[in-house]
N, C-alpha and C. Protein backbone atom coordinates (compact mmCIF):
# COMPACT_ATOMS: atom_id res chain seq x y z
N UNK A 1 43.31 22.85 -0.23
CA UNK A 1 43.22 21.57 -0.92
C UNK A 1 42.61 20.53 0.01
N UNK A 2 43.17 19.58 -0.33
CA UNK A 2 42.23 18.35 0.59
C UNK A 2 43.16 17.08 0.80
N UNK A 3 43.11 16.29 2.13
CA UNK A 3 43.74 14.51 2.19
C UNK A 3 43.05 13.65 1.64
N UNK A 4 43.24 12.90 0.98
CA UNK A 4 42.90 11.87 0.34
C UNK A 4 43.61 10.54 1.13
N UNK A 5 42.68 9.81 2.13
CA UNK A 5 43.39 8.41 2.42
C UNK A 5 42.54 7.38 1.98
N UNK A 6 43.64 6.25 1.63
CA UNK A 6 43.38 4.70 1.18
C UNK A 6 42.97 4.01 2.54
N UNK A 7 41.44 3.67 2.46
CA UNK A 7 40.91 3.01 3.54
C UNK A 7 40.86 1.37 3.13
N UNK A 8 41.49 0.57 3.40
CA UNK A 8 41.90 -0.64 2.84
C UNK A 8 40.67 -1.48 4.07
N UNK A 9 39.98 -0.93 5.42
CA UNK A 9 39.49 -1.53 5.88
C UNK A 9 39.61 -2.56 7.24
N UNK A 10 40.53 -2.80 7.48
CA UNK A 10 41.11 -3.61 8.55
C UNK A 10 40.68 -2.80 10.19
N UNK A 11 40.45 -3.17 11.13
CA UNK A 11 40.58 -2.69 12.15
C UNK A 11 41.37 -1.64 12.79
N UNK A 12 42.42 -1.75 12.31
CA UNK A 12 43.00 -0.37 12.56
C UNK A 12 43.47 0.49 11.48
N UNK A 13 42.70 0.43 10.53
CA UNK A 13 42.48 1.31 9.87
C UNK A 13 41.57 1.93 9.92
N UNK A 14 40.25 1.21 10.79
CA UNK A 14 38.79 1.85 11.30
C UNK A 14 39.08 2.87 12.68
N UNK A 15 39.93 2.33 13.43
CA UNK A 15 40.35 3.03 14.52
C UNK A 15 40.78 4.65 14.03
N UNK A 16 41.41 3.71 13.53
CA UNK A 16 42.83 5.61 13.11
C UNK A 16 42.07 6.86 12.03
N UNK A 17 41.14 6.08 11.20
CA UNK A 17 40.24 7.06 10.07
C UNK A 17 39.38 7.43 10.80
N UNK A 18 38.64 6.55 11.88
CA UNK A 18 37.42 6.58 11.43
C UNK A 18 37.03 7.18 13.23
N UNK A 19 38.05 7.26 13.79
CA UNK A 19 37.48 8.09 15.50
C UNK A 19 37.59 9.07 15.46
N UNK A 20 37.25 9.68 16.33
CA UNK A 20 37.61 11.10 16.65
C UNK A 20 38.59 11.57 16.59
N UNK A 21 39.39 11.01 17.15
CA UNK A 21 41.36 11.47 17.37
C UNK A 21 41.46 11.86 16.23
N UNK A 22 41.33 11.50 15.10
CA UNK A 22 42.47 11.81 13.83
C UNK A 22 40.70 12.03 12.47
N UNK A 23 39.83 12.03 13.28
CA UNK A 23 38.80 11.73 11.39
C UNK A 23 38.94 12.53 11.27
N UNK A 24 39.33 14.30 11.78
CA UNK A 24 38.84 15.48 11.17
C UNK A 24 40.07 15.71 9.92
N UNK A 25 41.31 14.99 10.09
CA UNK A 25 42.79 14.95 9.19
C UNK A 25 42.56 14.46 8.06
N UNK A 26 41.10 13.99 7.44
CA UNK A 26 41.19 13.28 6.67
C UNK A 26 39.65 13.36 5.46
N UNK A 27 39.93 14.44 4.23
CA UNK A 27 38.83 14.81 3.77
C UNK A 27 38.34 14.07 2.94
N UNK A 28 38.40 12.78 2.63
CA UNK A 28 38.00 11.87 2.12
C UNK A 28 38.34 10.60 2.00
N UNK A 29 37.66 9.01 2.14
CA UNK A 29 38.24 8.23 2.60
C UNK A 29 37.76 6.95 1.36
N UNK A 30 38.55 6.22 1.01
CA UNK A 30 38.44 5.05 -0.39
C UNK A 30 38.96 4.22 -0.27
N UNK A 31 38.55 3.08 -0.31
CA UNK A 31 38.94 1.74 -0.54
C UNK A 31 39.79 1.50 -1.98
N UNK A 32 40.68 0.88 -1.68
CA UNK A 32 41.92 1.04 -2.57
C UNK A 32 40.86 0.50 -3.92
N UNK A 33 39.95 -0.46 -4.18
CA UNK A 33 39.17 -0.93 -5.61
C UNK A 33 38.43 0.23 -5.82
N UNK A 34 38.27 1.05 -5.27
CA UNK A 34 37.62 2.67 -5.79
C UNK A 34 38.38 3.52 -5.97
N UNK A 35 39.56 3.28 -6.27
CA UNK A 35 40.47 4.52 -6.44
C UNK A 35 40.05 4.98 -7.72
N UNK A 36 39.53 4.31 -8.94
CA UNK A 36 39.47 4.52 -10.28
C UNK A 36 38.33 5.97 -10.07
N UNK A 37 37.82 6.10 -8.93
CA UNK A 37 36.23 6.51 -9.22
C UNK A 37 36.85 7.85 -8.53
N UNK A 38 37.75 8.18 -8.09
CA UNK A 38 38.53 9.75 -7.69
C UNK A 38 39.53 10.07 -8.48
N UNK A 39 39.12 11.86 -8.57
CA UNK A 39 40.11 12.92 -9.26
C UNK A 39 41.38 12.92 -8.26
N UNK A 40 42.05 12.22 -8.68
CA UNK A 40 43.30 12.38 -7.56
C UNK A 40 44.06 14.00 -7.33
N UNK A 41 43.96 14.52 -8.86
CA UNK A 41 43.97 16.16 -8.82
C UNK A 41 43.61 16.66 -7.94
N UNK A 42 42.70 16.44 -7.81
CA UNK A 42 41.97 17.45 -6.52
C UNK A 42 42.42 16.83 -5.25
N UNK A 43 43.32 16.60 -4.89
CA UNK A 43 43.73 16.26 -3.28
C UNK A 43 45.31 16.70 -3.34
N UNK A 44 45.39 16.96 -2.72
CA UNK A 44 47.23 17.73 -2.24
C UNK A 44 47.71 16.56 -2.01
N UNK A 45 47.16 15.57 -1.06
CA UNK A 45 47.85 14.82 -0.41
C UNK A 45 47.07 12.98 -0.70
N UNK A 46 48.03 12.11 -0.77
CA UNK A 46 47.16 10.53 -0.66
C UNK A 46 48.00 9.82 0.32
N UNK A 47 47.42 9.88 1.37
CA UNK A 47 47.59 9.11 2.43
C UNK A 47 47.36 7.34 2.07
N UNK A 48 48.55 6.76 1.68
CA UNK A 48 48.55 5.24 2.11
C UNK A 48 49.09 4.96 3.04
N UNK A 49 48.21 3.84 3.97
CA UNK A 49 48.85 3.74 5.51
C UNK A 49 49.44 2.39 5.51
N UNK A 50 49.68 2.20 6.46
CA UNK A 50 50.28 0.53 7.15
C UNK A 50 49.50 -0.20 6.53
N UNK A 51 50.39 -1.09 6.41
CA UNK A 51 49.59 -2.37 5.82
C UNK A 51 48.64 -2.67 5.08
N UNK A 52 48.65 -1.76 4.00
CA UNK A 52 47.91 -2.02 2.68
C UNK A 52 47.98 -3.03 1.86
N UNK A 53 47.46 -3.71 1.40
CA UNK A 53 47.90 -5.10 0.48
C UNK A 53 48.45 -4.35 -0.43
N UNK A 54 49.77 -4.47 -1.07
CA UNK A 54 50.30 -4.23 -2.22
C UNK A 54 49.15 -4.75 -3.67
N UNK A 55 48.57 -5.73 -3.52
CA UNK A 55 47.97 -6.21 -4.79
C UNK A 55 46.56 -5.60 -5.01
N UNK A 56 46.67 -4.81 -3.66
CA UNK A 56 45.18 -3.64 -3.88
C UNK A 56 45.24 -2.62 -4.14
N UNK A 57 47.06 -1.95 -4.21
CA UNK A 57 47.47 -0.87 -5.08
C UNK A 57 47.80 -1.24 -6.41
N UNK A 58 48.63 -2.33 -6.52
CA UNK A 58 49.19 -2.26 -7.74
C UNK A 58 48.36 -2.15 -8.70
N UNK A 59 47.21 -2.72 -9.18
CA UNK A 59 46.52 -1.58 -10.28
C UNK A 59 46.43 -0.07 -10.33
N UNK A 60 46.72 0.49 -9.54
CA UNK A 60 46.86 2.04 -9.47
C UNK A 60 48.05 2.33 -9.40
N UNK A 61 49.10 1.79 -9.90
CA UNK A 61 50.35 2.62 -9.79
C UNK A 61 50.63 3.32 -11.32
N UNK A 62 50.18 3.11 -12.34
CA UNK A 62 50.33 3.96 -13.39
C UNK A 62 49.34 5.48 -13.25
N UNK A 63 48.49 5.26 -12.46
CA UNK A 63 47.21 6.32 -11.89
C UNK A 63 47.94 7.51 -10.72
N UNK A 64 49.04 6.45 -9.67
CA UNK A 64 49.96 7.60 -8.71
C UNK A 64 50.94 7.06 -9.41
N UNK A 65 51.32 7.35 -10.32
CA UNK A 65 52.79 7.65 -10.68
C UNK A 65 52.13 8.93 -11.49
N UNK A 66 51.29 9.25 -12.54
CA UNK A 66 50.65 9.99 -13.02
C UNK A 66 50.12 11.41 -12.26
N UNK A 67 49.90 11.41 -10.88
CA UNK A 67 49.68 11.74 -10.21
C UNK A 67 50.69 12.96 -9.22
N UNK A 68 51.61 12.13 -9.05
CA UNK A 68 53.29 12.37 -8.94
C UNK A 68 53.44 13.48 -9.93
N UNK A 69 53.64 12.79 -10.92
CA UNK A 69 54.64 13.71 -12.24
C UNK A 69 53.67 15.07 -12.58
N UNK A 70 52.44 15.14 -11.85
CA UNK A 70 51.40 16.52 -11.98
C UNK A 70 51.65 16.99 -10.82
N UNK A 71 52.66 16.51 -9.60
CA UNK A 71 52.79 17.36 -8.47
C UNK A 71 52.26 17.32 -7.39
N UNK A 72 51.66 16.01 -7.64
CA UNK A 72 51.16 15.62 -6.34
C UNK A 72 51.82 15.16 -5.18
N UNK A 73 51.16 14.70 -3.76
CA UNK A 73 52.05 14.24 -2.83
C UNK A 73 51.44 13.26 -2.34
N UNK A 74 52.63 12.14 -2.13
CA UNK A 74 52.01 11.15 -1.69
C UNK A 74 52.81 10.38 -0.09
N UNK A 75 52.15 10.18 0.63
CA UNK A 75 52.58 10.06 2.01
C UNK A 75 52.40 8.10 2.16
N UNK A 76 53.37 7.43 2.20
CA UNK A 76 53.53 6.03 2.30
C UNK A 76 54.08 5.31 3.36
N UNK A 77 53.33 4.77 4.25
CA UNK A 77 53.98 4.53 5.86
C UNK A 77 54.33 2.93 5.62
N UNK A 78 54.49 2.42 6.63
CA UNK A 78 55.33 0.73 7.20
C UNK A 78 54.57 -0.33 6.56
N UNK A 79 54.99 -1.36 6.15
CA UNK A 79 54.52 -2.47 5.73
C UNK A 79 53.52 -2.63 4.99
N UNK A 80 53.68 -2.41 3.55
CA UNK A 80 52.63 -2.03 2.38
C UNK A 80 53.52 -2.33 1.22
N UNK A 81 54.71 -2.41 1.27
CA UNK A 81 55.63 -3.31 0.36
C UNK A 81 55.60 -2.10 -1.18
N UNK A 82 55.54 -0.64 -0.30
CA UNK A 82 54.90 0.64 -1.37
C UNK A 82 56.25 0.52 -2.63
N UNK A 83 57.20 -0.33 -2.45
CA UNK A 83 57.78 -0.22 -3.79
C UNK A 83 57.29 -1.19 -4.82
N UNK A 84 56.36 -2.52 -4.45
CA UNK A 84 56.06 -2.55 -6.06
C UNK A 84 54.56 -1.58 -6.35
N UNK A 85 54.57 -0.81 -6.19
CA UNK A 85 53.58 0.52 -6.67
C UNK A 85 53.44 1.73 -6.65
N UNK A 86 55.07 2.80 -6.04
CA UNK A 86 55.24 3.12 -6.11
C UNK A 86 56.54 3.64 -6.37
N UNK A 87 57.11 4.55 -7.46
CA UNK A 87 57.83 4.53 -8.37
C UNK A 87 59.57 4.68 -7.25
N UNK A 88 60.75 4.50 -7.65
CA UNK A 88 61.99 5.06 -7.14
C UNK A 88 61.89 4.51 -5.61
N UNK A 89 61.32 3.46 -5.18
CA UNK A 89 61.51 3.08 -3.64
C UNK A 89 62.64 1.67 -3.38
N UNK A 90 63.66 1.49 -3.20
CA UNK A 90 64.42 0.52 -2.86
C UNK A 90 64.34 0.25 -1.18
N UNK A 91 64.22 -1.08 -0.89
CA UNK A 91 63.59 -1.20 0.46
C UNK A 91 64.11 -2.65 1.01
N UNK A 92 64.80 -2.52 1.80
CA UNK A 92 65.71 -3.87 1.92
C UNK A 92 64.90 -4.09 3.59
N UNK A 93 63.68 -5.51 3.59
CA UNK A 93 63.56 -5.77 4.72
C UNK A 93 64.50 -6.10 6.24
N UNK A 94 64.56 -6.30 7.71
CA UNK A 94 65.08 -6.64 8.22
C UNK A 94 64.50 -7.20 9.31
N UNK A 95 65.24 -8.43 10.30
CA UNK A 95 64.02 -9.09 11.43
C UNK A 95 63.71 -7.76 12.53
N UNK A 96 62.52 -7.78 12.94
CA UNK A 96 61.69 -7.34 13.77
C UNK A 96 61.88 -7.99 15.33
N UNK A 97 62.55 -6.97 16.03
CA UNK A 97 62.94 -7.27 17.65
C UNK A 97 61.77 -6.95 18.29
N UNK A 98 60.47 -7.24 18.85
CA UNK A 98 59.52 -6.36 19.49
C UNK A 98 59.28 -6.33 20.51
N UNK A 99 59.95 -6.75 21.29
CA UNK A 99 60.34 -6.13 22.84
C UNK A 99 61.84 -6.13 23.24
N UNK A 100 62.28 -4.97 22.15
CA UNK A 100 63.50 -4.60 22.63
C UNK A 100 63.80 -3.49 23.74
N UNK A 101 62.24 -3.13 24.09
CA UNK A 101 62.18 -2.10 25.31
C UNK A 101 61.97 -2.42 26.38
N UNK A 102 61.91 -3.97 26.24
CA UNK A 102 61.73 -4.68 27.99
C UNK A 102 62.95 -4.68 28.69
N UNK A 103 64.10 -4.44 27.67
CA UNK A 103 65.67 -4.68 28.25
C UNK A 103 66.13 -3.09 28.68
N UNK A 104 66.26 -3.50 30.53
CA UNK A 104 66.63 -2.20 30.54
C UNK A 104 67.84 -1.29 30.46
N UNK A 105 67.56 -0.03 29.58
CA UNK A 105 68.87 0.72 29.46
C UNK A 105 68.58 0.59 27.87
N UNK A 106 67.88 -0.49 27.31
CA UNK A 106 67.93 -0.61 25.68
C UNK A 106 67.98 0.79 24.78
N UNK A 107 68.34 0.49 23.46
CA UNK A 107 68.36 1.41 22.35
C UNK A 107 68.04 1.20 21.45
N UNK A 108 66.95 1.29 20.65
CA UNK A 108 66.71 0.31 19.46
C UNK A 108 67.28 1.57 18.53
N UNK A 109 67.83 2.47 18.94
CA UNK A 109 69.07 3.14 17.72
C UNK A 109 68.33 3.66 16.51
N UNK A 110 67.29 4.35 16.78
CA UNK A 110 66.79 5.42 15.49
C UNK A 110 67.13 6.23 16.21
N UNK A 111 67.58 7.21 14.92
CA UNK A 111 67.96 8.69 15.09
C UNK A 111 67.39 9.62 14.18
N UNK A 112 67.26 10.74 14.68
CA UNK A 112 66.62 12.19 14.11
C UNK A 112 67.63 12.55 12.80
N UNK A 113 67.28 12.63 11.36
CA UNK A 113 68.67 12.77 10.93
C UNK A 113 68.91 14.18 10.26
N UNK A 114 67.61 14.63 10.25
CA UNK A 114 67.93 16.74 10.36
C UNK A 114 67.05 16.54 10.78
N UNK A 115 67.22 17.20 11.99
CA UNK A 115 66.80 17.98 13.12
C UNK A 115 66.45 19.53 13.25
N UNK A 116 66.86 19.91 12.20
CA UNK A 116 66.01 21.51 11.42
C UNK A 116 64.92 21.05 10.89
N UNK A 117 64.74 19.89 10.51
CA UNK A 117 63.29 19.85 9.92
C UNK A 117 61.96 20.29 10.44
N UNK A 118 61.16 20.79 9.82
CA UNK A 118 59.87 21.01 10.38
C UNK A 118 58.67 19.83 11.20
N UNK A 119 58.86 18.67 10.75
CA UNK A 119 58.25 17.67 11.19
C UNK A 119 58.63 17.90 12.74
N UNK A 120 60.27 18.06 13.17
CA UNK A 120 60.62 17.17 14.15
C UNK A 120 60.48 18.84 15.22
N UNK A 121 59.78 19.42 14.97
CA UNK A 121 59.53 20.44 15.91
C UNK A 121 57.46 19.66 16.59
N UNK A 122 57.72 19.03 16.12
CA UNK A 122 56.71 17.94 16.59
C UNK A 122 56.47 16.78 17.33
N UNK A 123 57.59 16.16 16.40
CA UNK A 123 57.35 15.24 17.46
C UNK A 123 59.47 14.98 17.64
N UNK A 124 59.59 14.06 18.85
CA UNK A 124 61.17 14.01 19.30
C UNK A 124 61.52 12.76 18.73
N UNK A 125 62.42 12.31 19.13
CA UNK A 125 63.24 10.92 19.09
C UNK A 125 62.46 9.56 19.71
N UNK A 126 62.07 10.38 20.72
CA UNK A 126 61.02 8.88 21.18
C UNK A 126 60.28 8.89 20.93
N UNK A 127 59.70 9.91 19.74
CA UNK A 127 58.03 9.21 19.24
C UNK A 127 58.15 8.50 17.91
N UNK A 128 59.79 8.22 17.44
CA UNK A 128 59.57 7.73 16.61
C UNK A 128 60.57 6.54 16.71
N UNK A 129 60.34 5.83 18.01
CA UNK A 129 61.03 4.46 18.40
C UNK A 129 60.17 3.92 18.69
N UNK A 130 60.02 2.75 18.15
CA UNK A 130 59.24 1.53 18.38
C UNK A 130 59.29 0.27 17.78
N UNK A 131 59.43 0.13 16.50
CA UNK A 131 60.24 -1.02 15.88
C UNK A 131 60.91 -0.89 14.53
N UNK A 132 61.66 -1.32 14.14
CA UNK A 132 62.13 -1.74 13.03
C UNK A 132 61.61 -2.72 11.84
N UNK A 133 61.29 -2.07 11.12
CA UNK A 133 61.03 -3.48 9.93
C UNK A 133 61.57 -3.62 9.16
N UNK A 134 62.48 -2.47 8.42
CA UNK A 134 63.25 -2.34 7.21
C UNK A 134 63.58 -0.94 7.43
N UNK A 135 64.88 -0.47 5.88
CA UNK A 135 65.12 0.70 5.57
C UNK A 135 65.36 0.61 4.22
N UNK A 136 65.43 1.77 3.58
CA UNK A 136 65.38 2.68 2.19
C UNK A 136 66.92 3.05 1.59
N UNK A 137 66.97 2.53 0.49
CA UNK A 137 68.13 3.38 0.05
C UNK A 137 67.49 4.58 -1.35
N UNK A 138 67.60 5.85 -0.03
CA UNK A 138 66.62 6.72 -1.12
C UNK A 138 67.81 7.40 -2.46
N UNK A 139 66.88 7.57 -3.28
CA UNK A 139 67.52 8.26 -4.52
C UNK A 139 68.38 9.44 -4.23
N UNK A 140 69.51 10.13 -4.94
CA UNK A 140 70.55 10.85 -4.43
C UNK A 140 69.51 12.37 -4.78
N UNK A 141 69.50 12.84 -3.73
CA UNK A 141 69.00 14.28 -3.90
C UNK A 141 68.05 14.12 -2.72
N UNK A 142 67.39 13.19 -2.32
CA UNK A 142 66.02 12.37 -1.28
C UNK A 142 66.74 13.46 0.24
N UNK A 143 65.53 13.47 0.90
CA UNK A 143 65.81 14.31 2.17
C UNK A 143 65.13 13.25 3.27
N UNK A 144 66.74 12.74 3.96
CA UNK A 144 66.75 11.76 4.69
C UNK A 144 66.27 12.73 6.03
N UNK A 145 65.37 12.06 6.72
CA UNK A 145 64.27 12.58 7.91
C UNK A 145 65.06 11.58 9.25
N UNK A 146 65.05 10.21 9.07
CA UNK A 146 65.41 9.51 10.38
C UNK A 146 65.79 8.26 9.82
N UNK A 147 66.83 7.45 10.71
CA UNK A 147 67.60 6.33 10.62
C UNK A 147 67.76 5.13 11.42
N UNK A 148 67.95 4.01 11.38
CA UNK A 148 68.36 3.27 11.87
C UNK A 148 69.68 3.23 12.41
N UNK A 149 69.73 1.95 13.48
CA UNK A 149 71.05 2.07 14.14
C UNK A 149 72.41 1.86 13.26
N UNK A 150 72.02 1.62 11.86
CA UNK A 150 73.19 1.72 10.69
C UNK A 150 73.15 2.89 10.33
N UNK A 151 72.83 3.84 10.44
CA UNK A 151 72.46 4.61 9.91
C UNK A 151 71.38 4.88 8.14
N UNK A 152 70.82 3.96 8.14
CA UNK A 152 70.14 3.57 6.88
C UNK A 152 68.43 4.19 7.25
N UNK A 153 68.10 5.09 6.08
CA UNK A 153 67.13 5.76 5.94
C UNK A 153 65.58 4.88 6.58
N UNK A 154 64.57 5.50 7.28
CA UNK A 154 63.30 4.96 7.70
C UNK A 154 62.55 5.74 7.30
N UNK A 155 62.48 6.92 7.51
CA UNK A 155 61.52 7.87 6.58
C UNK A 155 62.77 9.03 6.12
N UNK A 156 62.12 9.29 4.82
CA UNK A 156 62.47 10.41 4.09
C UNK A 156 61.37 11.28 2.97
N UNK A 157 62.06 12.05 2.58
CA UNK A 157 60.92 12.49 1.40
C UNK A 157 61.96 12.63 -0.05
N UNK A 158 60.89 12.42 -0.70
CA UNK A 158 61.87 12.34 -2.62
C UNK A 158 61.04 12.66 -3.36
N UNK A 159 61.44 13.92 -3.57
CA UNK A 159 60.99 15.13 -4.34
C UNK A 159 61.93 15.49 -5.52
N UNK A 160 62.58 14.34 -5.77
CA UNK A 160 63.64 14.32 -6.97
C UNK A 160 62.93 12.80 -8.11
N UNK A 161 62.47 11.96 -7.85
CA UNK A 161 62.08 10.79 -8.67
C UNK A 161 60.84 11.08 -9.52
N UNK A 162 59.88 12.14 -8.97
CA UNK A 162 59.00 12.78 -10.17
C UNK A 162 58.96 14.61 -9.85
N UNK A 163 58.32 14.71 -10.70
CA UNK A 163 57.90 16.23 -10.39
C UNK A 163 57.05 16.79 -8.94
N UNK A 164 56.39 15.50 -8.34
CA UNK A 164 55.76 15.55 -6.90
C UNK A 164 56.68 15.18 -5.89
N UNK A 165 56.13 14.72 -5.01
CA UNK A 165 56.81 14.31 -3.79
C UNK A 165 55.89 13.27 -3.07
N UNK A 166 56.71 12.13 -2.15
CA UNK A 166 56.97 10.88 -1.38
C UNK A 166 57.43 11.62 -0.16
N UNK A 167 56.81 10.91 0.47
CA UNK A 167 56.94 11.06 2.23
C UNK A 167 57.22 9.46 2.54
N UNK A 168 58.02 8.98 2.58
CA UNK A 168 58.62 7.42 2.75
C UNK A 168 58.35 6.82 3.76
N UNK A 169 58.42 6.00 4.79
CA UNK A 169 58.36 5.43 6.02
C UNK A 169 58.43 3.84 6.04
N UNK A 170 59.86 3.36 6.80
CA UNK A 170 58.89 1.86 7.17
C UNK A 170 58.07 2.22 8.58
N UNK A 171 58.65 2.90 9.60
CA UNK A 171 57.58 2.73 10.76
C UNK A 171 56.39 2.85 10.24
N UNK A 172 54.98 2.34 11.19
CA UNK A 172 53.68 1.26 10.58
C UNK A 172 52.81 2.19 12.12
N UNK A 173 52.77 3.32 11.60
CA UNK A 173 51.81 4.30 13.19
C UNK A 173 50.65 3.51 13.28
N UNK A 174 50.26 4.03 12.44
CA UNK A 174 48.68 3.55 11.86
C UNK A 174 48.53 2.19 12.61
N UNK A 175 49.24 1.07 12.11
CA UNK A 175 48.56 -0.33 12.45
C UNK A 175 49.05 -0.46 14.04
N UNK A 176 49.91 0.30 14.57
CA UNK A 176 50.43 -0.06 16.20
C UNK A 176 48.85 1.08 17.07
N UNK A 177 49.02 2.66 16.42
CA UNK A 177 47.69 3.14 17.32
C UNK A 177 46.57 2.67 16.93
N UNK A 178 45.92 1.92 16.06
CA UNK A 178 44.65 1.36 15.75
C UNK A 178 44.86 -0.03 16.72
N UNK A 179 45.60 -0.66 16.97
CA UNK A 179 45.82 -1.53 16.92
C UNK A 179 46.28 -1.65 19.09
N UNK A 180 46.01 -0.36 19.34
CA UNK A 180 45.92 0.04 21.06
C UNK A 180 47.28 -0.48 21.62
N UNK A 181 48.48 -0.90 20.89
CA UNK A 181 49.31 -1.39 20.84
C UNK A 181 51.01 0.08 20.98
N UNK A 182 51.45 -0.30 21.95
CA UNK A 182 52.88 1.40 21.21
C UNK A 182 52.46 2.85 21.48
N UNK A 183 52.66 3.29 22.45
CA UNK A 183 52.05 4.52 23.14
C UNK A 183 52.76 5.46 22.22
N UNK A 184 53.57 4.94 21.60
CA UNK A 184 55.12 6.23 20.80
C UNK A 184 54.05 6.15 19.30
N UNK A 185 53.32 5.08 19.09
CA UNK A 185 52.56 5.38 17.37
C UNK A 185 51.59 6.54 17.92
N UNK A 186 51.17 6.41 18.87
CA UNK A 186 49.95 7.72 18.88
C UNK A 186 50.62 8.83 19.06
N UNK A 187 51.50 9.22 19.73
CA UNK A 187 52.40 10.50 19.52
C UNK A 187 52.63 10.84 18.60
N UNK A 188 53.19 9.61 17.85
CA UNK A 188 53.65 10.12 16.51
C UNK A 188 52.59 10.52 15.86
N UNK A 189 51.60 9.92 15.62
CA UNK A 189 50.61 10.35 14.85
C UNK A 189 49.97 12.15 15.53
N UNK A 190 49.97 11.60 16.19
CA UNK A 190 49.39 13.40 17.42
C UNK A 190 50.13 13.95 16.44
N UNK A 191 51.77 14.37 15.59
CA UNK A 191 52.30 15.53 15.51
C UNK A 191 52.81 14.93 13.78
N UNK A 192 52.53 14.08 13.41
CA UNK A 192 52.34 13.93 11.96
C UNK A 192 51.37 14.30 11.13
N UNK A 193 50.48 13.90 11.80
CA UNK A 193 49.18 14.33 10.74
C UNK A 193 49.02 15.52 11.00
N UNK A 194 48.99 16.52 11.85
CA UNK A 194 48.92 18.16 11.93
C UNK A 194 49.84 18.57 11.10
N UNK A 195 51.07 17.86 10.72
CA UNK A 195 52.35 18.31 9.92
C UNK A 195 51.89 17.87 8.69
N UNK A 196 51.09 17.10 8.47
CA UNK A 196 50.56 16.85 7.02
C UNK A 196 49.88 17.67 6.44
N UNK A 197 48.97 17.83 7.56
CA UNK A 197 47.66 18.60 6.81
C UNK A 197 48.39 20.48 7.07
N UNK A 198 49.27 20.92 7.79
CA UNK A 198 49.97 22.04 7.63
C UNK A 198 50.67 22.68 6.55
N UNK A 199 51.70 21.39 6.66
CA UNK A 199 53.07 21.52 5.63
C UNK A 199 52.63 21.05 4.30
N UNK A 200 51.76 19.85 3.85
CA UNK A 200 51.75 18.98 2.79
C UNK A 200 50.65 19.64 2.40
N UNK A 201 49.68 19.96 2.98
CA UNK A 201 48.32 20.21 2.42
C UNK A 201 48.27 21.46 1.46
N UNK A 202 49.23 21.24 -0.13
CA UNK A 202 49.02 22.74 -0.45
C UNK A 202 50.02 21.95 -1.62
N UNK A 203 49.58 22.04 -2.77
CA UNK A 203 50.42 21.77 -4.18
C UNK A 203 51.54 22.79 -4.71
N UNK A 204 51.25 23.74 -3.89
CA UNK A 204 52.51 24.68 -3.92
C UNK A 204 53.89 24.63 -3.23
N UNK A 205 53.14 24.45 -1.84
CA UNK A 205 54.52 23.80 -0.58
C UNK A 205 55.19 22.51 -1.00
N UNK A 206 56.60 22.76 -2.05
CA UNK A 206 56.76 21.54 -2.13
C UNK A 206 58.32 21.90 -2.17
């Protein structure tokens, strides 16, 4: 099958699509006002990244909700506000500490929350510390991935709200490694997107 990502355009969204490091992860690339003009069928996967304007999806959420309920997958990272446009997301913001790693001995308290998962044979605990922006209260059946120091969901997947599947996230990779900013977003990304295009890339693996 094939990735499908929302190129919304911003600078680090040019970084992260569009270099070497990561362009080969990514078999086709659209500006969220061209979504009308792609078979979303034909892609396993739709990569929306960091910081997408919500008001440049929300005309397409009857298009990926549609999309969804045929089995598709859709992968939704940090600060894109993906619940008004995408279906079953409850998302309670919170303030942003961003140099809570200058204090030494600190913990900014995410945790791995199955650790059998396949993702996390990828990447560890510290590639996915770096800030906080919010968490999820996912739907009952949702497969909680990692947490905050409340223990309250940051990424998960919910493969119970349509017939497809959501890959959830507030962490924001995308806009911290485009953005030359957070040595832990490029890790993460190093062992996410190989886990995308591995695990996700296939309408069957679900």
């Amino acid at each position: 099958m094939s990735i499908l990502a929302i190129h919304p355009g911003a600078y680090y969204h040019i970084e992260s699509f569009e270099s070497p490091r990561y362009a080969g992860f990514f078999d086709r690339l659209v500006r969220p006002e061209a979504l009308d003009s792609v078979r979303l069928e034909e892609h396993a996967v739709v990569l929306i990244p960091c910081r997408t304007p919500a008001d440049r999806m929300a005309p397409h959420a009857a298009r990926l909700r549609a999309y969804l309920d045929a089995g598709g997958t859709i992968v939704a990272t940090g600060e894109s506000q993906s619940q008004l446009f995408l279906p079953g997301i409850d998302f309670t913001p919170q303030p942003t500490n961003f140099w809570w790693w200058l204090t030494p001995g600190a913990d900014l308290g995410v945790r791995i929350a199955a650790p059998g998962h396949s993702l996390f044979t990828r990447l560890s605990q510290r590639d996915i510390s770096w800030h906080l922006h919010g968490w999820f209260t996912p739907p009952p059946g949702a497969e909680i991935l990692a947490v905050n120091e409340a223990g309250q969901a940051i990424l998960y997947i919910d493969a119970v709200t349509t017939a497809g599947r959501m890959v959830v996230t507030s962490l924001d990779p995308i806009f911290h490694h485009g953005s030359h900013f957070m040595p832990a977003t490029t890790r993460f990304l190093d062992g996410f997107l190989p886990w995308i295009r591995d695990e996700l890339d296939s309408k069957d693996n679900k």
